[in-house]
Protein backbone atom coordinates (compact mmCIF):
# COMPACT_ATOMS: atom_id res chain seq x y z
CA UNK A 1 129.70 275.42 -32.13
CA UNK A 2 126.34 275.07 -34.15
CA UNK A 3 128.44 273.82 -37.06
CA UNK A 4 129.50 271.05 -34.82
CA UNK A 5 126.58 270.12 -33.47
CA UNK A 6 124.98 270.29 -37.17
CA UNK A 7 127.33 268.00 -38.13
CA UNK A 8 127.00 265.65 -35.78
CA UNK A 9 123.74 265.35 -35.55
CA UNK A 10 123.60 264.98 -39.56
CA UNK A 11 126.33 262.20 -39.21
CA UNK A 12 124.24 260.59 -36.53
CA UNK A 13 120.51 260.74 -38.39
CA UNK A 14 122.51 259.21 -41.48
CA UNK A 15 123.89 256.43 -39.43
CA UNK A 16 120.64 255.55 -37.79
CA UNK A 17 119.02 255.57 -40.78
CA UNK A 18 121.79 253.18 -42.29
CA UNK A 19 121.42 250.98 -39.71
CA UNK A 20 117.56 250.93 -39.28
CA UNK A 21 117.62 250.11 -43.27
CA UNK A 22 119.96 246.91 -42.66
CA UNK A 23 117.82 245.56 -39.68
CA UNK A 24 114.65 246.24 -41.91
CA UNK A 25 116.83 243.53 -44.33
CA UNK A 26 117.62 241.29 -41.82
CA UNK A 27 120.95 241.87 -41.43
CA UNK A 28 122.17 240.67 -37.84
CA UNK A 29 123.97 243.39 -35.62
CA UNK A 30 127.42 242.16 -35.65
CA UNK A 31 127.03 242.61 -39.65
CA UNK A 32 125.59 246.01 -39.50
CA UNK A 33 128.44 247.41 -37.29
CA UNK A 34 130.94 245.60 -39.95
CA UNK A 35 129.25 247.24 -42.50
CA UNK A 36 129.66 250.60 -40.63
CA UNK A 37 132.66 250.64 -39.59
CA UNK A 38 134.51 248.85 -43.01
CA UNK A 39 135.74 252.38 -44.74
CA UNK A 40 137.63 253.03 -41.73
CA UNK A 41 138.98 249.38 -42.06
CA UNK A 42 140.38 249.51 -46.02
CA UNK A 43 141.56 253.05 -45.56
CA UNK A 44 145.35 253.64 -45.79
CA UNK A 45 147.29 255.21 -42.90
CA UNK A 46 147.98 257.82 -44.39
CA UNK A 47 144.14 258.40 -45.14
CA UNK A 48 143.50 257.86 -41.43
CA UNK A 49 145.82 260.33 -40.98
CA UNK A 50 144.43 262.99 -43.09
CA UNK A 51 140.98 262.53 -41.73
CA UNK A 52 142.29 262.75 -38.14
CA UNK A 53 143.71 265.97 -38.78
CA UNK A 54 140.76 267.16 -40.88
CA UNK A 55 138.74 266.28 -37.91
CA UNK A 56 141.09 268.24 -35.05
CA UNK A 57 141.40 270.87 -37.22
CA UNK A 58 137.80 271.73 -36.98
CA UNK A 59 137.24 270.79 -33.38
CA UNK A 60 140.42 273.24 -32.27
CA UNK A 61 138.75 275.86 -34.63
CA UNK A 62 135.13 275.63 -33.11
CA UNK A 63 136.81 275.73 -29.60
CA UNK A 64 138.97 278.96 -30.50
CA UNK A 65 135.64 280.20 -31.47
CA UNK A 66 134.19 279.88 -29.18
CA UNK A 67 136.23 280.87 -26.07
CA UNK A 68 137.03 283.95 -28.24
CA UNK A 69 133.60 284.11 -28.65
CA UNK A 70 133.02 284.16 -24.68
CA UNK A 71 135.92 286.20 -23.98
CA UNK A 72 134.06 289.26 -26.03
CA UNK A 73 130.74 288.64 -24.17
CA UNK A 74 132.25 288.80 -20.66
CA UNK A 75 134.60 291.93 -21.37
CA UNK A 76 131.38 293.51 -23.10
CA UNK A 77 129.08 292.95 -19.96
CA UNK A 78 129.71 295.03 -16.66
């Protein structure tokens, strides 16, 4: 669960930063979030694809852990 919250707090500081960088140039709004969001946009579907599953694949993974993880902690405590 800290490896997901690592991550998306990294991915988040990065955006912001991104973004604060293009207002600092001028750029309007509706031009930053086309900016952001344009990888997403060129991508193939099969890329989108591949991410997804990247993506559920460690979200399923950090929930097994952690209900695993809980599992041990109440069978441990009286």
């Amino acid at each position: 669960m800290k490896i997901l919250l690592a991550s998306v707090l990294i991915t988040l500081t990065l955006a912001m930063l991104i973004i604060s960088i293009d207002m600092i140039m001028g750029t309007k709004f509706s031009g930053i979030v086309t900016k952001e969001l344009n990888p997403f946009r060129v991508m193939e579907p099969a890329e989108n694809i591949i991410i997804f599953l990247f993506i559920l694949y460690f979200f399923i993974k950090s929930v097994v852990y952690f209900f695993k993880k809980r599992k041990e902690n109440t069978k441990s405590s009286p």
